[in-house]
N, C-alpha and C. Protein backbone atom coordinates (compact mmCIF):
# COMPACT_ATOMS: atom_id res chain seq x y z
N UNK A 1 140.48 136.10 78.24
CA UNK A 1 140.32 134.97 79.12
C UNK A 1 138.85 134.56 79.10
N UNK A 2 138.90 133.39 78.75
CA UNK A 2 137.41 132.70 78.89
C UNK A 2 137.62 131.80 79.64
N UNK A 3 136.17 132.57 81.03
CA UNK A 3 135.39 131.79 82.05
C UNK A 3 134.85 130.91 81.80
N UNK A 4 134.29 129.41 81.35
CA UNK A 4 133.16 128.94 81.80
C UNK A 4 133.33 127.94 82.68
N UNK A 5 131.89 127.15 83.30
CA UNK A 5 131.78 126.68 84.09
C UNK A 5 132.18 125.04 83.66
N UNK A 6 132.49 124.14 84.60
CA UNK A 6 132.81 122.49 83.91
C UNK A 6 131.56 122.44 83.25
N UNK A 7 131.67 121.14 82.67
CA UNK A 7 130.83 120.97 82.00
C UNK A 7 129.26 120.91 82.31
N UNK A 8 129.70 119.79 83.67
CA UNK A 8 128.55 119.48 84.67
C UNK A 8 127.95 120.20 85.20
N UNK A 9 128.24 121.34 85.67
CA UNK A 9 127.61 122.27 85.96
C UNK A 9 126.64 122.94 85.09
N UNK A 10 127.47 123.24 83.86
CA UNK A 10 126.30 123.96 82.89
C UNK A 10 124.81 122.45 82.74
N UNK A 11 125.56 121.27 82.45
CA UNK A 11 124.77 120.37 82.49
C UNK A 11 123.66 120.25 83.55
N UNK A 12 123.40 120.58 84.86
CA UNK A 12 123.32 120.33 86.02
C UNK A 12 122.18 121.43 86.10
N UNK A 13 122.66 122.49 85.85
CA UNK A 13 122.01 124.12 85.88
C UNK A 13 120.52 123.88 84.64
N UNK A 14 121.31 123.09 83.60
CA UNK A 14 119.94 123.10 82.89
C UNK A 14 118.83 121.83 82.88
N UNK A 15 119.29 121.38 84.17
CA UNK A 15 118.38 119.93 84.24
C UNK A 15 118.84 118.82 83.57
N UNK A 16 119.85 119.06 83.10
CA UNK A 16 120.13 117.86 81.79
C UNK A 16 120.91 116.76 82.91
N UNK A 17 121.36 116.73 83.63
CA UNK A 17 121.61 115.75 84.81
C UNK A 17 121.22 115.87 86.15
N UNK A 18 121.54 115.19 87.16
CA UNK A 18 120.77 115.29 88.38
C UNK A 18 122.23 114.62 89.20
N UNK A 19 122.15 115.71 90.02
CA UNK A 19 123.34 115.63 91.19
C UNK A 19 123.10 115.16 92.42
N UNK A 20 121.30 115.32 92.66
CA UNK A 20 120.96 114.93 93.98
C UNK A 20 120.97 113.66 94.83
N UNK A 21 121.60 112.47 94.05
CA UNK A 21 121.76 111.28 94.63
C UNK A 21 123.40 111.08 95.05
N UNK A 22 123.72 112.37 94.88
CA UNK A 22 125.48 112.45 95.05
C UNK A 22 126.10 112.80 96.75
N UNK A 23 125.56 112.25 97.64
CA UNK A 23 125.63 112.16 98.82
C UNK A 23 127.22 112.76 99.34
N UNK A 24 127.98 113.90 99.25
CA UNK A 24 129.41 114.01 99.80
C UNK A 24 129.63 114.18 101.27
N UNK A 25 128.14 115.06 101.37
CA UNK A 25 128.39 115.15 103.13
C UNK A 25 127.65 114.63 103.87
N UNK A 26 127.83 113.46 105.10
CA UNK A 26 126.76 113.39 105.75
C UNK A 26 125.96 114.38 106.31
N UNK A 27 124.64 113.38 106.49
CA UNK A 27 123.51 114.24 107.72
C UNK A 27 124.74 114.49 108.78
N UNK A 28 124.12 115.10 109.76
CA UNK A 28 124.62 115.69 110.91
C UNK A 28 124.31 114.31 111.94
N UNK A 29 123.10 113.61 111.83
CA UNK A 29 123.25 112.52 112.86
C UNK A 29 123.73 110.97 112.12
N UNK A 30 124.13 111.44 111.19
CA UNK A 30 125.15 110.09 110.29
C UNK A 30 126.10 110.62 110.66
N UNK A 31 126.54 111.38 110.74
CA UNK A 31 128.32 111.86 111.40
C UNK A 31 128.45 111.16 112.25
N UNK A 32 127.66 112.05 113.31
CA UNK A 32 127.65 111.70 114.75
C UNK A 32 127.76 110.33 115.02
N UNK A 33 126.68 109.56 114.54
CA UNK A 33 126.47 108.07 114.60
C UNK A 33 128.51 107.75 114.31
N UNK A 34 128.70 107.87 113.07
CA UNK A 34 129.89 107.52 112.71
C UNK A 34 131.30 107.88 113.37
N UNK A 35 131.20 109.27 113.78
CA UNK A 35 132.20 109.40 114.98
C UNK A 35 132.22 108.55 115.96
N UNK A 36 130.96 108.40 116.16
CA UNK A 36 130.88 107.59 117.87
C UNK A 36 131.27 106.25 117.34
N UNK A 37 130.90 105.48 116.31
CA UNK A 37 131.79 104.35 115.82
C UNK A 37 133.03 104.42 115.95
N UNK A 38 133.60 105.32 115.07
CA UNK A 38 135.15 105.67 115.06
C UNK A 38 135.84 105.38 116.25
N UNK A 39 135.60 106.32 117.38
CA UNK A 39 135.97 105.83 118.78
C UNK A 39 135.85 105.06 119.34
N UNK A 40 135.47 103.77 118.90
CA UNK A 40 136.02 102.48 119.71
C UNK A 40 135.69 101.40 118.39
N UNK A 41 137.34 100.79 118.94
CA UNK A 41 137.84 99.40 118.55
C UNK A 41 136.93 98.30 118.18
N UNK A 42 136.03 98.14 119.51
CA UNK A 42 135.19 97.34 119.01
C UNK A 42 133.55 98.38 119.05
N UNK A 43 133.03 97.89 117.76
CA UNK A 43 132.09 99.01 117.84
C UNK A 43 131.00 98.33 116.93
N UNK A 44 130.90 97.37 117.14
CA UNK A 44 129.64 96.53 116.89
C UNK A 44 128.07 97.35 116.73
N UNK A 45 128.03 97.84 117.86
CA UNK A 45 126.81 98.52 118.24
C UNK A 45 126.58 99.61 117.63
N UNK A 46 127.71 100.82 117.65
CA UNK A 46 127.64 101.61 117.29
C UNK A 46 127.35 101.76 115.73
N UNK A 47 128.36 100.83 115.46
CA UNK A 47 127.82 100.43 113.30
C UNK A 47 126.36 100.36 113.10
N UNK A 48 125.69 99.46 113.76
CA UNK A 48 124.08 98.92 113.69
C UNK A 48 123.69 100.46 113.85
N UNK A 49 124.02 101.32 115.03
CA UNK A 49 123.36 102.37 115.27
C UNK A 49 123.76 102.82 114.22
N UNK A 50 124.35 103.00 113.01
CA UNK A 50 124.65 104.26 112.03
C UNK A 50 123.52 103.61 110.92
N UNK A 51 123.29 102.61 110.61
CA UNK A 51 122.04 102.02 110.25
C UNK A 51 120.68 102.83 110.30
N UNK A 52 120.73 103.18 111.68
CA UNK A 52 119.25 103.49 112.02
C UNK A 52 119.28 106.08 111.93
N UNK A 53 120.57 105.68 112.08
CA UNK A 53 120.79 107.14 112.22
C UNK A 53 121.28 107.90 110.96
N UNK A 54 121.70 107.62 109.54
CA UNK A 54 122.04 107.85 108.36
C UNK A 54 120.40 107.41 107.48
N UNK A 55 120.56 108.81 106.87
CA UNK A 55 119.00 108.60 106.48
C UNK A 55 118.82 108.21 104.62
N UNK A 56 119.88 107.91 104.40
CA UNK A 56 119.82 106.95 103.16
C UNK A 56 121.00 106.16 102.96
N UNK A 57 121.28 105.27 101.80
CA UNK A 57 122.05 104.38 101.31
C UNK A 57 123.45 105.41 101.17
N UNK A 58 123.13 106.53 100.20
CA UNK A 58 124.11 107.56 100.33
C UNK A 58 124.94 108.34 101.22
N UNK A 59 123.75 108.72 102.18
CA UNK A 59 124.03 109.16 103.58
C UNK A 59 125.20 108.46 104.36
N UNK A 60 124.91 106.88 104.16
CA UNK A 60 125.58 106.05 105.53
C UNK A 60 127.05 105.55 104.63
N UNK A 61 127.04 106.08 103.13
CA UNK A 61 128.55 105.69 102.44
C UNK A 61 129.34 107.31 102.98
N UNK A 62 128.65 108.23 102.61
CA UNK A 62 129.09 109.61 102.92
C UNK A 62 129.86 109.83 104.41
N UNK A 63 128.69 109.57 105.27
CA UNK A 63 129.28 108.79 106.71
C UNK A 63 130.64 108.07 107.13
N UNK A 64 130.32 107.17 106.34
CA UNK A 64 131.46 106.56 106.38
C UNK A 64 132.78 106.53 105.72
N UNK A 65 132.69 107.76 104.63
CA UNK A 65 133.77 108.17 103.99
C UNK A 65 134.75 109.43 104.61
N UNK A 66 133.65 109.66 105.50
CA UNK A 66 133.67 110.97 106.32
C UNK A 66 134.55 110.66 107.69
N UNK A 67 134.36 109.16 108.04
CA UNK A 67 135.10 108.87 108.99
C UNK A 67 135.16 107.22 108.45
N UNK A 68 136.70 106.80 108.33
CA UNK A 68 136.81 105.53 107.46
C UNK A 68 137.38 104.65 109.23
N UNK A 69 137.75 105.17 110.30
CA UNK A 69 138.36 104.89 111.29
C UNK A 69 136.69 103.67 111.82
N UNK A 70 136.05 104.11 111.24
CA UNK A 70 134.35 103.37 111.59
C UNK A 70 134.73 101.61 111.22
N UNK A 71 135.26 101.65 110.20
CA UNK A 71 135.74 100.32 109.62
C UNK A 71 137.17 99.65 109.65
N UNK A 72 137.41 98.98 108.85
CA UNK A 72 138.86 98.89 108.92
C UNK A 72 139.79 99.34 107.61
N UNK A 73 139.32 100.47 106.69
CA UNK A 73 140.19 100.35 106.28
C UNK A 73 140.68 101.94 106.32
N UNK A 74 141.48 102.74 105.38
CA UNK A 74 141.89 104.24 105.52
C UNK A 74 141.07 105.05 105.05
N UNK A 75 140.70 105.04 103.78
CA UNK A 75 139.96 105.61 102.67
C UNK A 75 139.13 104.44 102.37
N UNK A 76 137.43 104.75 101.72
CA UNK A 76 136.64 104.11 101.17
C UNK A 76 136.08 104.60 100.02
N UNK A 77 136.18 103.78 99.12
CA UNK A 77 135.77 104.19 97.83
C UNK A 77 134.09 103.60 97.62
N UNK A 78 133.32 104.39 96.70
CA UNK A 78 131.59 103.51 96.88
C UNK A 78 131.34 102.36 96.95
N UNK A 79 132.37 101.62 96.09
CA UNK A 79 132.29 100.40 96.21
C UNK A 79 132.93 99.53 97.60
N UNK A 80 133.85 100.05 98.37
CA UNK A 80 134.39 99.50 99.44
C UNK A 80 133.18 99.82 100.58
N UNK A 81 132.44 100.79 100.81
CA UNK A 81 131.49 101.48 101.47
C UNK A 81 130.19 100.20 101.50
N UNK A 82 129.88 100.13 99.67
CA UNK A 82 128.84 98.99 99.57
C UNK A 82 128.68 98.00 100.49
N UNK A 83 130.27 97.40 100.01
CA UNK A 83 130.77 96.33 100.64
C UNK A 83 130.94 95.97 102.22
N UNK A 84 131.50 96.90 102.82
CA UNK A 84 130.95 96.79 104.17
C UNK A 84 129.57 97.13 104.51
N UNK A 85 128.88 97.87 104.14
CA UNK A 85 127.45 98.12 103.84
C UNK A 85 126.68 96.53 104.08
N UNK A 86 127.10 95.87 103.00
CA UNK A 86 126.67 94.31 103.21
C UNK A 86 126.98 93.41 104.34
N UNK A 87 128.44 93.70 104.85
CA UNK A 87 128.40 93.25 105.82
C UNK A 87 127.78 93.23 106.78
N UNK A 88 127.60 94.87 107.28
CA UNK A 88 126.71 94.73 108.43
C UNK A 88 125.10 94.20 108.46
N UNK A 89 124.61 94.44 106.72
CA UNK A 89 123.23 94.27 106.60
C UNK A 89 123.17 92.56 106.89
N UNK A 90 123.76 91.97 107.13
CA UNK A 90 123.80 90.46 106.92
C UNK A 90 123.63 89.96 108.72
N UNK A 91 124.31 91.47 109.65
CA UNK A 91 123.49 91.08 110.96
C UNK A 91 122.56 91.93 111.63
N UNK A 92 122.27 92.79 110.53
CA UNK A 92 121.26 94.24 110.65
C UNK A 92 120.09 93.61 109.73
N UNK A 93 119.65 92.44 109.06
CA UNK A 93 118.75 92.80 107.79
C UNK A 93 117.33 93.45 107.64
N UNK A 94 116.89 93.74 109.18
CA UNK A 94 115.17 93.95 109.63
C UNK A 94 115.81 95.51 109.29
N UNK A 95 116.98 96.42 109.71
CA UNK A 95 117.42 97.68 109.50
C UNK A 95 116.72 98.05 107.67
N UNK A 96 115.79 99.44 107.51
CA UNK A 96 115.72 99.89 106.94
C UNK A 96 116.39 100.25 105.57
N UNK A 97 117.53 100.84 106.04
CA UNK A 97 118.36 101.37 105.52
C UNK A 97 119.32 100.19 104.88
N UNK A 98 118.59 98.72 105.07
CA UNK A 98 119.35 97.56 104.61
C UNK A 98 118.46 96.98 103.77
N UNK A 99 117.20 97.46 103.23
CA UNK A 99 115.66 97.55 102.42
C UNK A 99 116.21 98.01 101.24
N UNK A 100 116.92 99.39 101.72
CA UNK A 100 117.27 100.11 100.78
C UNK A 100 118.16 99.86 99.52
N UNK A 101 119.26 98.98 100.51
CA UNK A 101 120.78 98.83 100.02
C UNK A 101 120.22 97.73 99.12
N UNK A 102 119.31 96.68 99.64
CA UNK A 102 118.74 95.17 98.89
C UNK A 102 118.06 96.14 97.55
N UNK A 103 117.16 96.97 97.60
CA UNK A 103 116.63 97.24 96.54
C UNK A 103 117.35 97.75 95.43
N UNK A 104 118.28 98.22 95.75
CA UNK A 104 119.25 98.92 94.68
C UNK A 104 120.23 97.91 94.29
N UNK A 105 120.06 96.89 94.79
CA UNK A 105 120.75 95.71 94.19
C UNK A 105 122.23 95.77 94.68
N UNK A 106 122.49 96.37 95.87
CA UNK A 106 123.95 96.43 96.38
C UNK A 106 124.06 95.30 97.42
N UNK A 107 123.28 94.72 97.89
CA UNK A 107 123.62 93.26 98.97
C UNK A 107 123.65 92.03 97.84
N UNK A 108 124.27 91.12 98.02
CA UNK A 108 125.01 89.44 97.54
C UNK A 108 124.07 88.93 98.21
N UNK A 109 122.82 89.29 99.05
CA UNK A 109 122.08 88.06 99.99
C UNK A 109 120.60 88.72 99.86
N UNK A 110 119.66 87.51 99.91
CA UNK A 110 118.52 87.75 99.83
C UNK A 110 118.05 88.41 101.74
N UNK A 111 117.21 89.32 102.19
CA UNK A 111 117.26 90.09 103.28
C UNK A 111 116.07 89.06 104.05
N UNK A 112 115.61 88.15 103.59
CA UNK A 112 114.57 87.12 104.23
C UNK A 112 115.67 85.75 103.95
N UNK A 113 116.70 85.62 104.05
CA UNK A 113 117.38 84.51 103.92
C UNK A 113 117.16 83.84 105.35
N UNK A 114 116.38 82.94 105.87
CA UNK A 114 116.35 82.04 106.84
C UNK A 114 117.62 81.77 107.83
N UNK A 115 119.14 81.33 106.37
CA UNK A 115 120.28 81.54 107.04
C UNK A 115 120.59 82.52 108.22
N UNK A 116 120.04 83.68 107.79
CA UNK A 116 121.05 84.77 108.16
C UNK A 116 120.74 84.54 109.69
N UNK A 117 119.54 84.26 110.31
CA UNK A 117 119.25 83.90 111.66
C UNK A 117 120.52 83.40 112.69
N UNK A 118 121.16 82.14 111.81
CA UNK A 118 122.08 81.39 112.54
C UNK A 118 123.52 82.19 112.43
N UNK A 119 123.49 83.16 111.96
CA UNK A 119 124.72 83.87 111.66
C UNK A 119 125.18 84.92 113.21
N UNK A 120 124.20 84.79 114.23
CA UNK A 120 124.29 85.61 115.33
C UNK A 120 124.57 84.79 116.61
């Protein structure tokens, strides 16, 4: 019987890739933030707060994969995550963590768009 490890791993172990942008579990106060979303219907506030309380782009998809009851749908895949991601950045855009999402090229909107003002 031959053991070895997946591939990625041996890959991983010798530096030859990098796992650390692979966000599966939230922080502990991206949970939290996101539970407390979860529990209510309307939860406007609480979303903005997971903004300020998930401490990267990764963090606040992890978050939210972690608890999908935050949004509307069952399961979120990275790209469904993005996507609401944008949503909120469009009435969050001064939010940090919406700097982030613009730089990596995951928001459809410029984060100094004049528009976005009248959108509230």
């Amino acid at each position: 019987m031959n053991l070895r490890p997946p591939a990625f791993v041996t890959l991983a172990a010798l530096g030859l890739i990098s796992v650390s942008g692979c966000a599966s579990v939230p922080s502990a106060s991206c949970d939290t933030a996101f539970a407390s979303a979860s529990a209510k219907l309307e939860n406007d506030a609480e979303l903005f707060e997971t903004l300020l309380e998930c401490n990267s782009v990764d963090d606040w998809v992890a978050g939210l994969k972690a608890n999908p009851a935050a949004g509307s749908l069952i399961t979120y895949s990275t790209d469904d995550a993005h996507e609401f991601l944008n949503l909120i950045c469009i009435r969050q855009p001064e939010a940090e963590l919406c700097a982030e999402a613009s730089s990596r090229g995951i928001l459809d909107f410029d984060l100094d768009d004049p528009r976005l003002r009248d959108l509230d």
